[in-house]
PDBML (XML) file of the C-alpha atoms, coordinates in Angstrom:
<?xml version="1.0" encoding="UTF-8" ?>
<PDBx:datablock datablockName="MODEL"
   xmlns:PDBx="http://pdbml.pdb.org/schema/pdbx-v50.xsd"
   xmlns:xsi="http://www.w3.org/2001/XMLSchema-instance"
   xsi:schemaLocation="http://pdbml.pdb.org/schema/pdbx-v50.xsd pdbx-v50.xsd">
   <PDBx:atom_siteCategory>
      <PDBx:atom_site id="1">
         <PDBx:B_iso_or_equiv>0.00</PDBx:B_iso_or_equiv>
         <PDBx:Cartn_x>-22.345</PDBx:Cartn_x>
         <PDBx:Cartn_y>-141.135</PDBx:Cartn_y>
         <PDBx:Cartn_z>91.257</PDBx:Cartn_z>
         <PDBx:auth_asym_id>A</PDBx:auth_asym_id>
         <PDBx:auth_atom_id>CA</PDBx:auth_atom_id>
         <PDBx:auth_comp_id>UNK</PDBx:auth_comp_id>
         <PDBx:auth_seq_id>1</PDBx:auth_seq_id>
         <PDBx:group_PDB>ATOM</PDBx:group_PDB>
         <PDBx:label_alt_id xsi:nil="true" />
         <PDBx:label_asym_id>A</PDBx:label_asym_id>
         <PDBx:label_atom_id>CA</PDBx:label_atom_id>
         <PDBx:label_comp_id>UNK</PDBx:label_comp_id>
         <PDBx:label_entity_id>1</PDBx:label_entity_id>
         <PDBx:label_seq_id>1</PDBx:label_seq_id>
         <PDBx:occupancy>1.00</PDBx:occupancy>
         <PDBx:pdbx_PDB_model_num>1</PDBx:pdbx_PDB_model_num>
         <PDBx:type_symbol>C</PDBx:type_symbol>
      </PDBx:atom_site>
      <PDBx:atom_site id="2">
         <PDBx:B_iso_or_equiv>0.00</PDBx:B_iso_or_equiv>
         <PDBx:Cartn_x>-24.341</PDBx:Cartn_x>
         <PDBx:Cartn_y>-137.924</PDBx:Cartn_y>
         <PDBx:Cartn_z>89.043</PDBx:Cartn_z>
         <PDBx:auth_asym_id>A</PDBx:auth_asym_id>
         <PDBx:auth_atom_id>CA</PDBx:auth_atom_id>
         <PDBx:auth_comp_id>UNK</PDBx:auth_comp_id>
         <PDBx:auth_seq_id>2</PDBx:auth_seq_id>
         <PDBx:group_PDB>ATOM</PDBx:group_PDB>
         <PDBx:label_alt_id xsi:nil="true" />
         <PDBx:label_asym_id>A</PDBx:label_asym_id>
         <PDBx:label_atom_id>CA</PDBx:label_atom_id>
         <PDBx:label_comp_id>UNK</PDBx:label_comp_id>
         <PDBx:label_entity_id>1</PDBx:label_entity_id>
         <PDBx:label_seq_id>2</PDBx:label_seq_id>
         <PDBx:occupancy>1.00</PDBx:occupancy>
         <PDBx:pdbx_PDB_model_num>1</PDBx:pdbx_PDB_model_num>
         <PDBx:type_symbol>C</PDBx:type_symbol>
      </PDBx:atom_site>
      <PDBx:atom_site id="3">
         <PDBx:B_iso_or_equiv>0.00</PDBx:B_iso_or_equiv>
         <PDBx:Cartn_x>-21.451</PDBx:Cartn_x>
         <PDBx:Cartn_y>-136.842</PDBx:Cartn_y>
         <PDBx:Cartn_z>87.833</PDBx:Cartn_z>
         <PDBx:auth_asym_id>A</PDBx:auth_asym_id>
         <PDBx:auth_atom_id>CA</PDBx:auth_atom_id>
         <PDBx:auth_comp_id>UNK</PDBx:auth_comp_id>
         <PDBx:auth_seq_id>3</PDBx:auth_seq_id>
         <PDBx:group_PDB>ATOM</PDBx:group_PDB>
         <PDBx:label_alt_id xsi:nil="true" />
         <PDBx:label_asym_id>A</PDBx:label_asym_id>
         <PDBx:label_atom_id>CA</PDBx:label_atom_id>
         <PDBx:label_comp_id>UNK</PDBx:label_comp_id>
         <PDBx:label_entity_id>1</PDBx:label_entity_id>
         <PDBx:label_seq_id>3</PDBx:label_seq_id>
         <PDBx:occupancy>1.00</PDBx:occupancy>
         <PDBx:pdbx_PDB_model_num>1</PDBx:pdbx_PDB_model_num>
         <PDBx:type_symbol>C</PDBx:type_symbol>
      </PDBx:atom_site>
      <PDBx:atom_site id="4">
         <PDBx:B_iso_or_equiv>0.00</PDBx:B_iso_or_equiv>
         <PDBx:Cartn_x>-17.876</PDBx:Cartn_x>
         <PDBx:Cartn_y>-137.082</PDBx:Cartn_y>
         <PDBx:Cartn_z>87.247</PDBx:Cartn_z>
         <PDBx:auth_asym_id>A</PDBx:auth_asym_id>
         <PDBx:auth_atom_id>CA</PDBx:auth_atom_id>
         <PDBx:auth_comp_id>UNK</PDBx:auth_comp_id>
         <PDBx:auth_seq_id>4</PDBx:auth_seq_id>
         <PDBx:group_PDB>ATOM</PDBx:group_PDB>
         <PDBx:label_alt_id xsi:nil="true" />
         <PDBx:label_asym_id>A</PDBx:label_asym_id>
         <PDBx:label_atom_id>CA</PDBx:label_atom_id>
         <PDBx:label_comp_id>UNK</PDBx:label_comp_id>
         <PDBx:label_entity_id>1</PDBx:label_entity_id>
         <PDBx:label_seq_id>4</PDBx:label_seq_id>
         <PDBx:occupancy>1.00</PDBx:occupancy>
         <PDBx:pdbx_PDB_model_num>1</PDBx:pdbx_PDB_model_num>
         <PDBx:type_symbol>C</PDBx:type_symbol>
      </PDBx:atom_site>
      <PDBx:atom_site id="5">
         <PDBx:B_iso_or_equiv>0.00</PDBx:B_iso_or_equiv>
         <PDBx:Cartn_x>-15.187</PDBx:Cartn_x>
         <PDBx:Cartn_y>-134.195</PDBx:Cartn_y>
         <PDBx:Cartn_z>86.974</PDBx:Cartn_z>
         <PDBx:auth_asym_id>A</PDBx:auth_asym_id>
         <PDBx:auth_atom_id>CA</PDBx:auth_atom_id>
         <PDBx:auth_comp_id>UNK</PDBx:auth_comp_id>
         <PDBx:auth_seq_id>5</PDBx:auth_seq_id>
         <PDBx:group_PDB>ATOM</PDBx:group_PDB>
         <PDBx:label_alt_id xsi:nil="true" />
         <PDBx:label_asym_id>A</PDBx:label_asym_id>
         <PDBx:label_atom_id>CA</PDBx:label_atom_id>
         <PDBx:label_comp_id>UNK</PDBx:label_comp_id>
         <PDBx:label_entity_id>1</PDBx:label_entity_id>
         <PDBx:label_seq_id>5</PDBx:label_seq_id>
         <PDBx:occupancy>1.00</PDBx:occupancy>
         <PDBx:pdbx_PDB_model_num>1</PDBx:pdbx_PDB_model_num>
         <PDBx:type_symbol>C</PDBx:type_symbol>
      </PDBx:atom_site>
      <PDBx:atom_site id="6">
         <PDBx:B_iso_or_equiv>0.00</PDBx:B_iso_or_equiv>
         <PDBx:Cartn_x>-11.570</PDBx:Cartn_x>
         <PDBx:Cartn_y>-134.213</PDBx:Cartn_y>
         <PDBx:Cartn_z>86.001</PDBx:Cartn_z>
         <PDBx:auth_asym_id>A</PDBx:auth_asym_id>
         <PDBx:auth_atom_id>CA</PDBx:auth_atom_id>
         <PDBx:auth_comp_id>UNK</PDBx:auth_comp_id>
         <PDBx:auth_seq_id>6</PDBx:auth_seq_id>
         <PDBx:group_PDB>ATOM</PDBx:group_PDB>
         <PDBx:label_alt_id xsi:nil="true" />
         <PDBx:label_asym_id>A</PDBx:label_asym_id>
         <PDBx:label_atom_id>CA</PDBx:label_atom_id>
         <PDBx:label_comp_id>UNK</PDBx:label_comp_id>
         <PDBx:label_entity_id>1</PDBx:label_entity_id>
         <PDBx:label_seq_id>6</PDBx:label_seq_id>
         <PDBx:occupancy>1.00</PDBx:occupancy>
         <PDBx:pdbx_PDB_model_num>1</PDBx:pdbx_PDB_model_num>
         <PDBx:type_symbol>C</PDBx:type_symbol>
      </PDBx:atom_site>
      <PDBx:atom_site id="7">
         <PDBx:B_iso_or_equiv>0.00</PDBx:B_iso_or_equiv>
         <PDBx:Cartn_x>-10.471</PDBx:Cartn_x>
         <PDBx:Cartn_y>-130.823</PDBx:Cartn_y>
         <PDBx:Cartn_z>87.443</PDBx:Cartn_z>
         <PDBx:auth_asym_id>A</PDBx:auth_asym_id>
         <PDBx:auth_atom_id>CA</PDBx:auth_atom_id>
         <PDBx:auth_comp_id>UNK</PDBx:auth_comp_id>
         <PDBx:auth_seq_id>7</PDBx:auth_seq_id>
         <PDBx:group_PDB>ATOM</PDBx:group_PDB>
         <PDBx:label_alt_id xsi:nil="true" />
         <PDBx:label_asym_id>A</PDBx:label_asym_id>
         <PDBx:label_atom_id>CA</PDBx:label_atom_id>
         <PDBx:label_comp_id>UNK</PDBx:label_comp_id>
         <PDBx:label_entity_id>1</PDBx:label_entity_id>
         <PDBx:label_seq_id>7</PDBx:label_seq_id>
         <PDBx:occupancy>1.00</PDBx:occupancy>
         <PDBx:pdbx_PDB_model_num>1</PDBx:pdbx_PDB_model_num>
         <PDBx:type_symbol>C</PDBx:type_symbol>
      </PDBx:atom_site>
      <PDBx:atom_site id="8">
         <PDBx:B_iso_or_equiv>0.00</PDBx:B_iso_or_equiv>
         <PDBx:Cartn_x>-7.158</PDBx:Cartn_x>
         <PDBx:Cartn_y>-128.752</PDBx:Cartn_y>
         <PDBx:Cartn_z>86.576</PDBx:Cartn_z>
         <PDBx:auth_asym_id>A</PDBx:auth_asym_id>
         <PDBx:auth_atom_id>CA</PDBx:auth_atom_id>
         <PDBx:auth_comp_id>UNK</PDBx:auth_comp_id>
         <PDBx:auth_seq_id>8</PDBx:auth_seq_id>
         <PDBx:group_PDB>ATOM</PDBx:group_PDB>
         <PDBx:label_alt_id xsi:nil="true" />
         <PDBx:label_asym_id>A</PDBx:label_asym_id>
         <PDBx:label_atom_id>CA</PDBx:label_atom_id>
         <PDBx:label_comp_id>UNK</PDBx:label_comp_id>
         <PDBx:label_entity_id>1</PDBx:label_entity_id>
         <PDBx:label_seq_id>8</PDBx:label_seq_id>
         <PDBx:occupancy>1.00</PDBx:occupancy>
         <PDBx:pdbx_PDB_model_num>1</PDBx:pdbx_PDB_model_num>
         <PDBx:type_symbol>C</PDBx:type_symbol>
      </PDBx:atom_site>
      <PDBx:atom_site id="9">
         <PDBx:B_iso_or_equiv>0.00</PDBx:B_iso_or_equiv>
         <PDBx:Cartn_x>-6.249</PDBx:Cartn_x>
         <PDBx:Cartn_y>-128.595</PDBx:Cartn_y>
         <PDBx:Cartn_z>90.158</PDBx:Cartn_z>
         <PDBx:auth_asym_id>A</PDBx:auth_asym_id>
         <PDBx:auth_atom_id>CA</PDBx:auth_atom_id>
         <PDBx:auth_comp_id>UNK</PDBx:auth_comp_id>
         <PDBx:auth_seq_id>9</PDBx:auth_seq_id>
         <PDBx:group_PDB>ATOM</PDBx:group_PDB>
         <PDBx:label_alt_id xsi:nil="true" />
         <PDBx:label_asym_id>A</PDBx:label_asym_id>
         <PDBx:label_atom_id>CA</PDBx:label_atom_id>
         <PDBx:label_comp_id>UNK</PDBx:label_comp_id>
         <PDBx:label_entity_id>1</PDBx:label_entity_id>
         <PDBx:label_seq_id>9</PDBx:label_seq_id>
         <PDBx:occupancy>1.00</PDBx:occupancy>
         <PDBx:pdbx_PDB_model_num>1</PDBx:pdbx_PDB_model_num>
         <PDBx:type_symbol>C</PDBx:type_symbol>
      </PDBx:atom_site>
      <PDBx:atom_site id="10">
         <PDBx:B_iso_or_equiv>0.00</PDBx:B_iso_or_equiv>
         <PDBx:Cartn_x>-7.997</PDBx:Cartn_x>
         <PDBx:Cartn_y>-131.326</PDBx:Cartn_y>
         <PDBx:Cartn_z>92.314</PDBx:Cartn_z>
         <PDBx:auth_asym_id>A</PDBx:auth_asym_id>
         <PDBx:auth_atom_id>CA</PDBx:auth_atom_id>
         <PDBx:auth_comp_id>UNK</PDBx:auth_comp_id>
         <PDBx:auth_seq_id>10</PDBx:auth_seq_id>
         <PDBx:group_PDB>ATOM</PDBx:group_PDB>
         <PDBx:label_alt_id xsi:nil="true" />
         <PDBx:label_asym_id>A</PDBx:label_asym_id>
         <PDBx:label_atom_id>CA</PDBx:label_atom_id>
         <PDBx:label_comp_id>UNK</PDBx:label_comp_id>
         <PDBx:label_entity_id>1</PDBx:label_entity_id>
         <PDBx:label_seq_id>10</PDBx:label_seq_id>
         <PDBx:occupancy>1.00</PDBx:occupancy>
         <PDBx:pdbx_PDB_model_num>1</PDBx:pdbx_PDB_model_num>
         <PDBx:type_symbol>C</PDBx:type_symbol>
      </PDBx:atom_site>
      <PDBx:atom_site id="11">
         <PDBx:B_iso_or_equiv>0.00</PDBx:B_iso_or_equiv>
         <PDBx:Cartn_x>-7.529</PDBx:Cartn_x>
         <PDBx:Cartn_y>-133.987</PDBx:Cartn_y>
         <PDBx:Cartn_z>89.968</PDBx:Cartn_z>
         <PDBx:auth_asym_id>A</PDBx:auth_asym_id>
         <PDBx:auth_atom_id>CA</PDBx:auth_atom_id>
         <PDBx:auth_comp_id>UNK</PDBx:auth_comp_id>
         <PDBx:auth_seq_id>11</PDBx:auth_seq_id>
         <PDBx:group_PDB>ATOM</PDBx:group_PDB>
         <PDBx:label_alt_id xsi:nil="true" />
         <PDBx:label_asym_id>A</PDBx:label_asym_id>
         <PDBx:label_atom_id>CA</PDBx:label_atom_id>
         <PDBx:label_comp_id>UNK</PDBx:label_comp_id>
         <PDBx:label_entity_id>1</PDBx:label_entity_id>
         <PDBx:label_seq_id>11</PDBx:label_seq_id>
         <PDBx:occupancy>1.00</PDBx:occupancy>
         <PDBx:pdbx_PDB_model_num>1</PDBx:pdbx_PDB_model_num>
         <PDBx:type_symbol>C</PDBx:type_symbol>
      </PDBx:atom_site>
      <PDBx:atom_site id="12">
         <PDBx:B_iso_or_equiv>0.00</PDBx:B_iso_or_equiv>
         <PDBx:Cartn_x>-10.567</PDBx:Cartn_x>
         <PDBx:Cartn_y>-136.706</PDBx:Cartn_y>
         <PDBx:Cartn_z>89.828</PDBx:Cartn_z>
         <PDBx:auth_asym_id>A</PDBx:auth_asym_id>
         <PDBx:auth_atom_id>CA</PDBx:auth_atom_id>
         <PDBx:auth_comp_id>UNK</PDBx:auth_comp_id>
         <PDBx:auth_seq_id>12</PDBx:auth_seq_id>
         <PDBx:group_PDB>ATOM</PDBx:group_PDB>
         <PDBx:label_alt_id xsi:nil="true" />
         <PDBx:label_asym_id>A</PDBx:label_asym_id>
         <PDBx:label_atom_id>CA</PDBx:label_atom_id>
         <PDBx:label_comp_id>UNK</PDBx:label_comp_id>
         <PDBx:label_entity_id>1</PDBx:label_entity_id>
         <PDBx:label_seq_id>12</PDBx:label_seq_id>
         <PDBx:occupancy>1.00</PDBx:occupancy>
         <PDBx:pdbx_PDB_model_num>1</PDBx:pdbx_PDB_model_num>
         <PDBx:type_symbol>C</PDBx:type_symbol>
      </PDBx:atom_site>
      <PDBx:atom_site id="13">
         <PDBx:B_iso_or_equiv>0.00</PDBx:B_iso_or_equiv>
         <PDBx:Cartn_x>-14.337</PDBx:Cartn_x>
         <PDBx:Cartn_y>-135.314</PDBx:Cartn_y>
         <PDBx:Cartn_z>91.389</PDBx:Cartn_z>
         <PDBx:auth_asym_id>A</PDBx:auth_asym_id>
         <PDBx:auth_atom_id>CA</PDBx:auth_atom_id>
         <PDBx:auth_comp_id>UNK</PDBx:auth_comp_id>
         <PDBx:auth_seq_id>13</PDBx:auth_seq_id>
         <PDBx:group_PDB>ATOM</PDBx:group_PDB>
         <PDBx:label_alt_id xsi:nil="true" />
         <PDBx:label_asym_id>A</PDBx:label_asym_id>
         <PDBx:label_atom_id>CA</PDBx:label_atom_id>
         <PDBx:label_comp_id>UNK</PDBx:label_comp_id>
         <PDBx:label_entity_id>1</PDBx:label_entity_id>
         <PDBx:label_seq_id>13</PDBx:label_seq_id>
         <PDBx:occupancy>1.00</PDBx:occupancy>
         <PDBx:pdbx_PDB_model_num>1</PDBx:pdbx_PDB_model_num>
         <PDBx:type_symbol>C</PDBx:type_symbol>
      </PDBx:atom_site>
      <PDBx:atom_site id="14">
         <PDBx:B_iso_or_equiv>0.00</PDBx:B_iso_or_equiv>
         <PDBx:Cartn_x>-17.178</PDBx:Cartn_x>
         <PDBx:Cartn_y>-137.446</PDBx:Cartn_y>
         <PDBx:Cartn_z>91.574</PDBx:Cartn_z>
         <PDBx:auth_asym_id>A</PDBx:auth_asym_id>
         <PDBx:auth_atom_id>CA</PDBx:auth_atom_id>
         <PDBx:auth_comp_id>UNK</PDBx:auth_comp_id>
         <PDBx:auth_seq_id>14</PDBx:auth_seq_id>
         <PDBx:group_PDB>ATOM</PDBx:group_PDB>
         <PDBx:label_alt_id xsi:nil="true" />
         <PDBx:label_asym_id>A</PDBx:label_asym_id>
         <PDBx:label_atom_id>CA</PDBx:label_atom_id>
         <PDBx:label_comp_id>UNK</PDBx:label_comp_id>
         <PDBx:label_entity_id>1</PDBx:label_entity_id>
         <PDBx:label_seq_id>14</PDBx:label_seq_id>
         <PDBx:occupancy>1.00</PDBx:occupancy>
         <PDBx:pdbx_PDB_model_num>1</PDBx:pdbx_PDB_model_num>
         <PDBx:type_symbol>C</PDBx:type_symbol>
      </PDBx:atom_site>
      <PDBx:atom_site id="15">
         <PDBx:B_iso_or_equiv>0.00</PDBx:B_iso_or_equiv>
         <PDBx:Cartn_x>-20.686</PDBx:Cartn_x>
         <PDBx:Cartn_y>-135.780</PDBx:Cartn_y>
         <PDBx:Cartn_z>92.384</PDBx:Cartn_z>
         <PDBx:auth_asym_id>A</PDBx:auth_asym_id>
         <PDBx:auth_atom_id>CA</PDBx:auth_atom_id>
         <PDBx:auth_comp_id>UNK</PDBx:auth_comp_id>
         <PDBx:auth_seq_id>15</PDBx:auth_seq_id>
         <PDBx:group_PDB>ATOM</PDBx:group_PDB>
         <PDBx:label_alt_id xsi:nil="true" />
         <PDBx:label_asym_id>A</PDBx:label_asym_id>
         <PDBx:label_atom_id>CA</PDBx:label_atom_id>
         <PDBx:label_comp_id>UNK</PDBx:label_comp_id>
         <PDBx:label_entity_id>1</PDBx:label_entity_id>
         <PDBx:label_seq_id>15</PDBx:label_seq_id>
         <PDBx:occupancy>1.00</PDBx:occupancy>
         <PDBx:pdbx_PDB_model_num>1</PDBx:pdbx_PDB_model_num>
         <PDBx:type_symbol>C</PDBx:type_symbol>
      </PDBx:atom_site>
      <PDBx:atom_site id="16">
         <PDBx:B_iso_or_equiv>0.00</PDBx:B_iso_or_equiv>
         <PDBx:Cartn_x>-22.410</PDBx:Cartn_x>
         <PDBx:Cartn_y>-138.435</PDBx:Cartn_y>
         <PDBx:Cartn_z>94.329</PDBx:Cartn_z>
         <PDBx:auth_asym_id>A</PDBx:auth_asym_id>
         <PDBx:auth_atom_id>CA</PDBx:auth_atom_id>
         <PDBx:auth_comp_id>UNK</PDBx:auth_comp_id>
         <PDBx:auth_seq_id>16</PDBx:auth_seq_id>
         <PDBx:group_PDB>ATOM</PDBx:group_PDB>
         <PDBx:label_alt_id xsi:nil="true" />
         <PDBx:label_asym_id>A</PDBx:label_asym_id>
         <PDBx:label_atom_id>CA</PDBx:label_atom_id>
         <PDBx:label_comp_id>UNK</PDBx:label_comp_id>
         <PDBx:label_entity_id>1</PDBx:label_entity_id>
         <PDBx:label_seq_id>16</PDBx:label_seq_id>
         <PDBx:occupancy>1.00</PDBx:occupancy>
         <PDBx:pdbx_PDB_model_num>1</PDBx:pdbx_PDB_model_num>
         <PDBx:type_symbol>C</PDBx:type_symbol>
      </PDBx:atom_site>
      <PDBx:atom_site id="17">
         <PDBx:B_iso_or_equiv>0.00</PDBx:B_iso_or_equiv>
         <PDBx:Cartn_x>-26.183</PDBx:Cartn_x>
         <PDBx:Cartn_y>-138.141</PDBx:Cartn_y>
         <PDBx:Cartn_z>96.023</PDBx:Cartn_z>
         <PDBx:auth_asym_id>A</PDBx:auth_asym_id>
         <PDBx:auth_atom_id>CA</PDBx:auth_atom_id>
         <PDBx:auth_comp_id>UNK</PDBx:auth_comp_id>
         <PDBx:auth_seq_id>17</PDBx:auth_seq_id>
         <PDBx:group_PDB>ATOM</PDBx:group_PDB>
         <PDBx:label_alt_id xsi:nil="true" />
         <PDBx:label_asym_id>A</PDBx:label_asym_id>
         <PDBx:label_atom_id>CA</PDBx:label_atom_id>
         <PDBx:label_comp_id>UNK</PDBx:label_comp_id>
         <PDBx:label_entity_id>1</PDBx:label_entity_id>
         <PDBx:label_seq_id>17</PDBx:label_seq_id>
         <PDBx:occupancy>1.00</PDBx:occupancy>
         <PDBx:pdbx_PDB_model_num>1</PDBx:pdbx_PDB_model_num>
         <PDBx:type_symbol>C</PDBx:type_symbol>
      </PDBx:atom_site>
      <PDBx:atom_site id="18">
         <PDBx:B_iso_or_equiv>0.00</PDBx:B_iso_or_equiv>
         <PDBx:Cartn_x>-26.126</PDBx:Cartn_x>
         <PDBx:Cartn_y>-139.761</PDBx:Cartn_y>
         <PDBx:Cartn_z>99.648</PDBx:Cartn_z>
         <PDBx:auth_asym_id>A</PDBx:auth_asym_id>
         <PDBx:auth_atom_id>CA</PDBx:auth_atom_id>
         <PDBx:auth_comp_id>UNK</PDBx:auth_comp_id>
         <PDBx:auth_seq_id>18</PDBx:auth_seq_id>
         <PDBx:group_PDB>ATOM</PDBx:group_PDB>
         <PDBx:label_alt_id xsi:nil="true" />
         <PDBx:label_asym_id>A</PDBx:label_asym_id>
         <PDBx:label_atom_id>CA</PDBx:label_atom_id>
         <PDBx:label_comp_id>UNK</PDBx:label_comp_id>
         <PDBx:label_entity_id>1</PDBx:label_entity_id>
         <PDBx:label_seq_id>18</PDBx:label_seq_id>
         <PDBx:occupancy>1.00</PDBx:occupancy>
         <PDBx:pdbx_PDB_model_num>1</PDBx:pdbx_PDB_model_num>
         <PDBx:type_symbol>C</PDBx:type_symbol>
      </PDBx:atom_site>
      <PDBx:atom_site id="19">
         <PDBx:B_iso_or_equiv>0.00</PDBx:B_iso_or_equiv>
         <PDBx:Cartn_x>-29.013</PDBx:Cartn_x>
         <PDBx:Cartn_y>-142.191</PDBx:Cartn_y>
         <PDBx:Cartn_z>99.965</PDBx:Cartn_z>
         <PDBx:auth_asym_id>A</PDBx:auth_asym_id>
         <PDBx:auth_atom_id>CA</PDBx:auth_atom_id>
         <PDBx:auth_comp_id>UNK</PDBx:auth_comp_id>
         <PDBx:auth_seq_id>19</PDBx:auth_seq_id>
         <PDBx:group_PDB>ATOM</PDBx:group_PDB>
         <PDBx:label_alt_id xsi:nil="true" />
         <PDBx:label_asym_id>A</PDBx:label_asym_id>
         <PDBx:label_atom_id>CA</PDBx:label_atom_id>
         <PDBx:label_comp_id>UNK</PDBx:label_comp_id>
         <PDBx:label_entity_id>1</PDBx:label_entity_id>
         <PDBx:label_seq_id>19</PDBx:label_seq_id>
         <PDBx:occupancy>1.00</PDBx:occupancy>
         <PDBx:pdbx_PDB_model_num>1</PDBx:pdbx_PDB_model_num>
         <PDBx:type_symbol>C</PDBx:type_symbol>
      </PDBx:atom_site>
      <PDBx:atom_site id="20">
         <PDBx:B_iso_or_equiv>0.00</PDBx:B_iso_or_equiv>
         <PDBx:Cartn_x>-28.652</PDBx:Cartn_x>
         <PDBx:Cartn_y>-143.934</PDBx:Cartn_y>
         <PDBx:Cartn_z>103.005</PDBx:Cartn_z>
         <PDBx:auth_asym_id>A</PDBx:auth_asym_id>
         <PDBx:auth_atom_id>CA</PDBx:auth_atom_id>
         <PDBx:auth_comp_id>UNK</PDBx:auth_comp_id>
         <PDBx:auth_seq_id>20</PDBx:auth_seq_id>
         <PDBx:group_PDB>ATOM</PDBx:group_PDB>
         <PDBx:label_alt_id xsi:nil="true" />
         <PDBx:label_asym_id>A</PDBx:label_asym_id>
         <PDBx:label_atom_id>CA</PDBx:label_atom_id>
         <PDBx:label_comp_id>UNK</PDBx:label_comp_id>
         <PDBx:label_entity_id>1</PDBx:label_entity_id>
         <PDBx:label_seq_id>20</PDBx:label_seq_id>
         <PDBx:occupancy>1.00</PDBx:occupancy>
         <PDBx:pdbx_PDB_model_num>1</PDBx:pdbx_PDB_model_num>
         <PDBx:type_symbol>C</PDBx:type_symbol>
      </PDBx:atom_site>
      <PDBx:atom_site id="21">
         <PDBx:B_iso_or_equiv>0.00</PDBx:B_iso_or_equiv>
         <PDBx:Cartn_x>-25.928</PDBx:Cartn_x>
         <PDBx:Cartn_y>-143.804</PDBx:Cartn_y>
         <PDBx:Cartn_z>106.032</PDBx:Cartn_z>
         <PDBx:auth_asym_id>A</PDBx:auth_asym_id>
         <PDBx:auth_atom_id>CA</PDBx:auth_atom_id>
         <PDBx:auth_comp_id>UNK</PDBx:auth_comp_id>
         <PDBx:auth_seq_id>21</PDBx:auth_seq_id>
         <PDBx:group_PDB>ATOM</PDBx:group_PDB>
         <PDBx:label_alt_id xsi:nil="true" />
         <PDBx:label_asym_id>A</PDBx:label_asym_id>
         <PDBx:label_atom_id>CA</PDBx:label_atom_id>
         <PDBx:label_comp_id>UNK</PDBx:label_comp_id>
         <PDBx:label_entity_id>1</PDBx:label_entity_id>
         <PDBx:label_seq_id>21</PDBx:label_seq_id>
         <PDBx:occupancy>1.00</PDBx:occupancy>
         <PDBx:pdbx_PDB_model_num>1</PDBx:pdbx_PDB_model_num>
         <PDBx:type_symbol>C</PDBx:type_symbol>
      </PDBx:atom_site>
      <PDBx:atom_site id="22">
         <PDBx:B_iso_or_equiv>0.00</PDBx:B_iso_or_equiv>
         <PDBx:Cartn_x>-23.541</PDBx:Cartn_x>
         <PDBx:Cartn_y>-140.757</PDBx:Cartn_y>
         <PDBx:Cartn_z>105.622</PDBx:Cartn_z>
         <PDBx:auth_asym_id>A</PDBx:auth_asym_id>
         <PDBx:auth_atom_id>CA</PDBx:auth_atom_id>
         <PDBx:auth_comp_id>UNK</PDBx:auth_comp_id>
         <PDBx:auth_seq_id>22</PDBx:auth_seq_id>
         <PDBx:group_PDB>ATOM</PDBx:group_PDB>
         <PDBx:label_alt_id xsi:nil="true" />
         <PDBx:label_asym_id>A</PDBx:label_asym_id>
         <PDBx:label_atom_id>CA</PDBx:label_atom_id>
         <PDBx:label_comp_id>UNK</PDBx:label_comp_id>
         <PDBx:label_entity_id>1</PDBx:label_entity_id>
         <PDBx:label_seq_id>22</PDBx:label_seq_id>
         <PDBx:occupancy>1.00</PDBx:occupancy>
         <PDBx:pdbx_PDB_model_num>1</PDBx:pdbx_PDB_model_num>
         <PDBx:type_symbol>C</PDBx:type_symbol>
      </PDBx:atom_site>
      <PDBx:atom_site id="23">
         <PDBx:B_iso_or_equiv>0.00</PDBx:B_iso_or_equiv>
         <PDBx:Cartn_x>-20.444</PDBx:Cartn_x>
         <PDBx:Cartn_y>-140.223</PDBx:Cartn_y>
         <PDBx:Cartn_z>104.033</PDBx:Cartn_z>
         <PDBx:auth_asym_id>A</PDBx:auth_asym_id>
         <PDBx:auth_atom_id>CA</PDBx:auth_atom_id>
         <PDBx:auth_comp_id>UNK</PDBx:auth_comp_id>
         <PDBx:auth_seq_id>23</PDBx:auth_seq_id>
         <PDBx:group_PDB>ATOM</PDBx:group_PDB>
         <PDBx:label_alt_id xsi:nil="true" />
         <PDBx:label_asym_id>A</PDBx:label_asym_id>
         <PDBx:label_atom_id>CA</PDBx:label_atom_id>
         <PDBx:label_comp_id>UNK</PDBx:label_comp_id>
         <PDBx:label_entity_id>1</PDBx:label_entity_id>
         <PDBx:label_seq_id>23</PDBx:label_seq_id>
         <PDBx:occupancy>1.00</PDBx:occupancy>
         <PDBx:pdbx_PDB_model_num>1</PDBx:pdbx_PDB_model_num>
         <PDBx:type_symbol>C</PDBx:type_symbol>
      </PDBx:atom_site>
      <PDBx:atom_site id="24">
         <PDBx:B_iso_or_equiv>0.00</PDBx:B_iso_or_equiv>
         <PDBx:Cartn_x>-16.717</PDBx:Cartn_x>
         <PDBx:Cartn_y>-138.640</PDBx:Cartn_y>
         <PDBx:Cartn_z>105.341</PDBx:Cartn_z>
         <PDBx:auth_asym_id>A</PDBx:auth_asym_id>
         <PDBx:auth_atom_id>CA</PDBx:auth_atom_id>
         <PDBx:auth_comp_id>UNK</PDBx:auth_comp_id>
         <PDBx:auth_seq_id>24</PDBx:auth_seq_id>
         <PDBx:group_PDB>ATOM</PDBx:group_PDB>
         <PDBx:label_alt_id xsi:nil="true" />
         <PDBx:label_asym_id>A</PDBx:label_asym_id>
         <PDBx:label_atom_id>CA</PDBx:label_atom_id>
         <PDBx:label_comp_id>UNK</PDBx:label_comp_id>
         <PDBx:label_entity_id>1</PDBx:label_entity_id>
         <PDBx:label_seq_id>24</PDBx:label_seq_id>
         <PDBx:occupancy>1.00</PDBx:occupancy>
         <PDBx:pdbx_PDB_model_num>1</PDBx:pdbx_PDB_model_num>
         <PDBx:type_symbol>C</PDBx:type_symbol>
      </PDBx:atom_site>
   </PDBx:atom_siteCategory>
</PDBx:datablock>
């Protein structure tokens, strides 16, 4: 996790950079 965001709409965010295997 880079980052986290609490936005107005969406709620919780969390910026994250993929390093190995992939993400869904």
């Amino acid at each position: 996790v880079l980052k986290t965001y609490y936005t107005p709409q969406g709620g919780k965010l969390s910026l994250v950079r993929v390093w190995q295997g992939s993400l869904t």
